[in-house]
Protein backbone atom coordinates (compact mmCIF):
# COMPACT_ATOMS: atom_id res chain seq x y z
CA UNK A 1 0.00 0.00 0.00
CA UNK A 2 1.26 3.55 -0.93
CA UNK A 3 1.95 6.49 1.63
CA UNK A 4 -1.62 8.09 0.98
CA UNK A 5 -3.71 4.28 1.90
CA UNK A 6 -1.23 4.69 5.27
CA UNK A 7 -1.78 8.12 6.50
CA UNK A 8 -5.62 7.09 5.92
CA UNK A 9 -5.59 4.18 8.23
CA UNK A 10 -3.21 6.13 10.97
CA UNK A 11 -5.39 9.10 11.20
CA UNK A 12 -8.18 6.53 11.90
CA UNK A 13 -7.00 4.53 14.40
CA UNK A 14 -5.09 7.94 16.01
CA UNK A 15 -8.98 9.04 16.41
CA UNK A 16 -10.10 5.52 17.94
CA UNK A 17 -7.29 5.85 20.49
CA UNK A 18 -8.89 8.85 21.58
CA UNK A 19 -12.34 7.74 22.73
CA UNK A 20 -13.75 6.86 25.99
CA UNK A 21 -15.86 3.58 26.17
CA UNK A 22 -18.65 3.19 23.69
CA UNK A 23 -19.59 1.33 20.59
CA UNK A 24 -19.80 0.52 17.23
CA UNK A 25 -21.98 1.13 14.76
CA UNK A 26 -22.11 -0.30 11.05
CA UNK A 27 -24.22 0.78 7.97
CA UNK A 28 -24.52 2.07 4.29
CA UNK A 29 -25.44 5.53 2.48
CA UNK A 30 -26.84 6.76 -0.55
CA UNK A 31 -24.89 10.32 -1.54
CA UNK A 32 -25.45 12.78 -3.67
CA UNK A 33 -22.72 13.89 -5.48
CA UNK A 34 -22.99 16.86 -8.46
CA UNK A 35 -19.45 17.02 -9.16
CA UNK A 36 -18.88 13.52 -10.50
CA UNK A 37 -20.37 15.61 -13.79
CA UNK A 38 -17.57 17.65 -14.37
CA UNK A 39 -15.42 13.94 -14.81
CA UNK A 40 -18.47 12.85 -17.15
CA UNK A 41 -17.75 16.17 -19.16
CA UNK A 42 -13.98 15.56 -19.57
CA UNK A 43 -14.36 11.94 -20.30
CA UNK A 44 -16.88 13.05 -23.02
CA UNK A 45 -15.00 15.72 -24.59
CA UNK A 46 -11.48 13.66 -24.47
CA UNK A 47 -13.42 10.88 -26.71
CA UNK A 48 -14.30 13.69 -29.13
CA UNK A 49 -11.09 15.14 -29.29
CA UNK A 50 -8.64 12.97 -28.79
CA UNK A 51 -6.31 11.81 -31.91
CA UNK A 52 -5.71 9.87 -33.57
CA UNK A 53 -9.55 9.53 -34.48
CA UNK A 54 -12.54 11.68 -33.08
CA UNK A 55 -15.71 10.24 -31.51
CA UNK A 56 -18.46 12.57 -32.48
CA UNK A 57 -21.03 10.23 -31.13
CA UNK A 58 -19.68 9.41 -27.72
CA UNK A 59 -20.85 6.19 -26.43
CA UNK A 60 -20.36 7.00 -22.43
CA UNK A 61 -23.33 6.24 -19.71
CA UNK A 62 -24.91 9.30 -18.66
CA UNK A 63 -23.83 8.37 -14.82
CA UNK A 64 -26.33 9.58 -12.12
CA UNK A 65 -24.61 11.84 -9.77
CA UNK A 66 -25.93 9.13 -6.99
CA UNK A 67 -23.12 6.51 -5.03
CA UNK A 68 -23.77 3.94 -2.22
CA UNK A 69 -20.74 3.76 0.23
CA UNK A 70 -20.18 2.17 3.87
CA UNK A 71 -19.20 3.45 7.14
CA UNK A 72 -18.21 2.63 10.72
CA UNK A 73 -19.03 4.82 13.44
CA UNK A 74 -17.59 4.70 16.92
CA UNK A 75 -19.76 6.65 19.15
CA UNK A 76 -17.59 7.34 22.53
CA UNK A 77 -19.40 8.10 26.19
CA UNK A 78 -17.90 11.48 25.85
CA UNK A 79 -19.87 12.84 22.95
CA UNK A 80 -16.62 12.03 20.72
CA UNK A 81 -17.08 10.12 17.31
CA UNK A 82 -14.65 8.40 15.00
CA UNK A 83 -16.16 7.80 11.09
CA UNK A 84 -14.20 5.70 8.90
CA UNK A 85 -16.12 5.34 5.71
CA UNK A 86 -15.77 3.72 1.91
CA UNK A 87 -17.64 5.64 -1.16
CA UNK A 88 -19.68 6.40 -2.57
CA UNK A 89 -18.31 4.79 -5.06
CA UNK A 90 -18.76 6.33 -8.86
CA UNK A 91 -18.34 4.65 -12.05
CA UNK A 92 -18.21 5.48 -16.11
CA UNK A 93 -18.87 3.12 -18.42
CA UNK A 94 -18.93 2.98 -22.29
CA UNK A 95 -16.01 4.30 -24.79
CA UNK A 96 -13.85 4.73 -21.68
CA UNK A 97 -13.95 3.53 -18.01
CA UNK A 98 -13.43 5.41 -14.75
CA UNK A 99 -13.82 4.48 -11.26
CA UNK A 100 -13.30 6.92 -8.16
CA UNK A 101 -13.48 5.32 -4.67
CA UNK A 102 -13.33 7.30 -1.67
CA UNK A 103 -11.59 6.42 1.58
CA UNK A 104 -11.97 8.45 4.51
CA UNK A 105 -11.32 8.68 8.44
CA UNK A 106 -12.88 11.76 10.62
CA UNK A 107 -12.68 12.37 14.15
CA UNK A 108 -15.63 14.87 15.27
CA UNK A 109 -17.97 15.33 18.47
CA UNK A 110 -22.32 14.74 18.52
CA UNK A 111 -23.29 18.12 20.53
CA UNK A 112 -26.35 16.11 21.76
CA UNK A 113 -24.72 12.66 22.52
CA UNK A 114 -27.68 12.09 25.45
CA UNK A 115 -30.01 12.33 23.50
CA UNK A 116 -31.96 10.67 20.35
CA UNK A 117 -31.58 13.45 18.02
CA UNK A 118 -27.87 14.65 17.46
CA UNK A 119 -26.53 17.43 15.38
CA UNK A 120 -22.80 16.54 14.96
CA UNK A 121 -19.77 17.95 12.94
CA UNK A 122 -16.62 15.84 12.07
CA UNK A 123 -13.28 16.50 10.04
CA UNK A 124 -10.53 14.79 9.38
CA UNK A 125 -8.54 13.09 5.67
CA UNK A 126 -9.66 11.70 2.00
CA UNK A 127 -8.32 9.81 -0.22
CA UNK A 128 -9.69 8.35 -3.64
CA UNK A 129 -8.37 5.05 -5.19
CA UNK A 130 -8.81 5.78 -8.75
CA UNK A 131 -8.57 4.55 -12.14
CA UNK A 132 -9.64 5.64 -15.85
CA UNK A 133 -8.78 5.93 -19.34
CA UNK A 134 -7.39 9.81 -18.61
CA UNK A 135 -6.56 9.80 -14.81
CA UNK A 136 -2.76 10.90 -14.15
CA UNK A 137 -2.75 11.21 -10.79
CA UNK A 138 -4.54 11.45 -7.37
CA UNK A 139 -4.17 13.85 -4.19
CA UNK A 140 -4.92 13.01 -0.81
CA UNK A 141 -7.53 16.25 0.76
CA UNK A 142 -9.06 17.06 3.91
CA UNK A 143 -13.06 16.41 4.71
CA UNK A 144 -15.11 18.15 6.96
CA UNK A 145 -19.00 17.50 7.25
CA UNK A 146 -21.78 18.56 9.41
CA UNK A 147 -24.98 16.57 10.14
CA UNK A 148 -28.21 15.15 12.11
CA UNK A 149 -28.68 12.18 13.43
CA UNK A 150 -32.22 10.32 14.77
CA UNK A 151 -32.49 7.96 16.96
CA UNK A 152 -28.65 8.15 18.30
CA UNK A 153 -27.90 5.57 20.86
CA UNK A 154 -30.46 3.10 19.37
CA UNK A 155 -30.14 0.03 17.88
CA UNK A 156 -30.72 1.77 14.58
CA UNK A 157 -30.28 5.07 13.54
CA UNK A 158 -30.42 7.21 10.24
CA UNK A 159 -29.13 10.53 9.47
CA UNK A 160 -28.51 13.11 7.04
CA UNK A 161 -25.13 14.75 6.17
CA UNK A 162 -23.95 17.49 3.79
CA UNK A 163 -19.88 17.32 3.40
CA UNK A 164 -16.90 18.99 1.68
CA UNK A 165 -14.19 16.63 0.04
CA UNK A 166 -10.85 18.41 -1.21
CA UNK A 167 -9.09 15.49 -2.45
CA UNK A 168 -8.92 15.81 -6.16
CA UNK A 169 -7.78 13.88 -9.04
CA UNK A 170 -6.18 14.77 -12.17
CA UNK A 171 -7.24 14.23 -15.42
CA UNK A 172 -5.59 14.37 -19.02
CA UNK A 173 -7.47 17.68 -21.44
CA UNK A 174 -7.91 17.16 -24.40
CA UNK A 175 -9.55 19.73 -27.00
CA UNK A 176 -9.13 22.52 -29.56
CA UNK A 177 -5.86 23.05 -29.49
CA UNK A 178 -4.25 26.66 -31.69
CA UNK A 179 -1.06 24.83 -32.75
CA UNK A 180 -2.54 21.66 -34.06
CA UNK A 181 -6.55 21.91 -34.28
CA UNK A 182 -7.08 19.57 -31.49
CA UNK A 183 -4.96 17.68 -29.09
CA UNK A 184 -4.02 17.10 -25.41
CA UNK A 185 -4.33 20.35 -23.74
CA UNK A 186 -3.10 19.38 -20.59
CA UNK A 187 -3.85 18.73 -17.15
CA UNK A 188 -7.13 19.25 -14.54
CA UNK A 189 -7.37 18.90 -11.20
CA UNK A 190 -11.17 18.12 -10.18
CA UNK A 191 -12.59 17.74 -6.80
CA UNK A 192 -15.20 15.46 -7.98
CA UNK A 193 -16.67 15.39 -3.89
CA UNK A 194 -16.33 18.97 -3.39
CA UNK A 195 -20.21 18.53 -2.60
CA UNK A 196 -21.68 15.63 -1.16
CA UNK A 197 -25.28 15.02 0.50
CA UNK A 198 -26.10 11.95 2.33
CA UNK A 199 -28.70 9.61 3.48
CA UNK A 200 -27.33 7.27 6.04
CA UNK A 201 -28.02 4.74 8.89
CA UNK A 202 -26.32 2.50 10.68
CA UNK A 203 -27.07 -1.03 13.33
């Protein structure tokens, strides 16, 4: 595993260290996620421009902006809480492939940890295992989300979560290009999860 996959899994068990007694809880989410549609964009123009022949009708699968990931939540006596989550995951298929997969590990606090319903905030580091056709190369960012949770200290609970991603991948550009019509421009950097809104729970 490279440097970025080990500060990840540090920073997470440096914020489990720091809990008092508690528990664990497991579940899933459904995100929303607008940026993945500035990837879809690139992908689509790089088929239409790249040489050494263009694709004017671009076969790519208009990708909902919609990823299920998973998460682990340890909810210490204190009001402290340690995330450590996977996705969403978010996928192109057609002329080209792409897959982005998140990886994340927060440390944060639930302001209302006595009671059912807990507004909570949590921060902490991101990384994306990624692959495609035109990714170059991938950056490790910093996450910080706030949210509401119901039912908090039950057996099951659900919440809702809006969060800011900064890790970004880059991408190759292709497109008009003045010296030679069209070509590889060169490289963006996209925060793809700059925005995300989620529906979770957890057991």
């Amino acid at each position: 595993m490279n440097l970025k996959v080990w500060t990840i899994i540090a920073f997470g068990l440096l914020c489990a260290t720091q809990a008092n007694a508690g528990e664990w809880k497991f579940g899933a989410q459904i995100s929303y996620v607008p940026g993945v549609e500035d990837v879809l964009d690139i992908y689509e123009d790089n088929l239409r421009y790249e040489p050494p022949g263009f694709y004017y009708d671009v076969d790519v699968a208009e990708t909902l902006p919609i990823g299920i990931g998973f998460r682990g939540v340890y909810h210490a006596d204190n009001g402290l809480r340690t995330d450590l989550s996977v996705g969403p995951l978010f996928l192109i298929a057609g002329d080209a492939d792409h897959l982005q997969l998140p990886v994340a590990a927060t440390i944060g606090f639930n302001f209302n940890h006595g009671g059912t319903v807990t507004p909570y905030v949590r921060a902490g580091l991101s990384n994306h295992f990624t692959s495609g056709d035109y990714v170059e190369d991938t950056s490790i960012g910093a996450l910080g989300a706030i949210g509401i949770e119901f039912g908090h200290g039950r057996f099951f609970s659900w919440g809702l979560e809006l969060a800011v991603d900064t890790a970004s991948i880059t991408l190759e550009d292709y497109g008009p290009h003045n010296d030679v019509g069209f070509g590889l421009r060169g490289l963006t950097e996209v925060e793809a999860y700059d925005r995300v809104l989620s529906f979770y729970f957890t057991f």
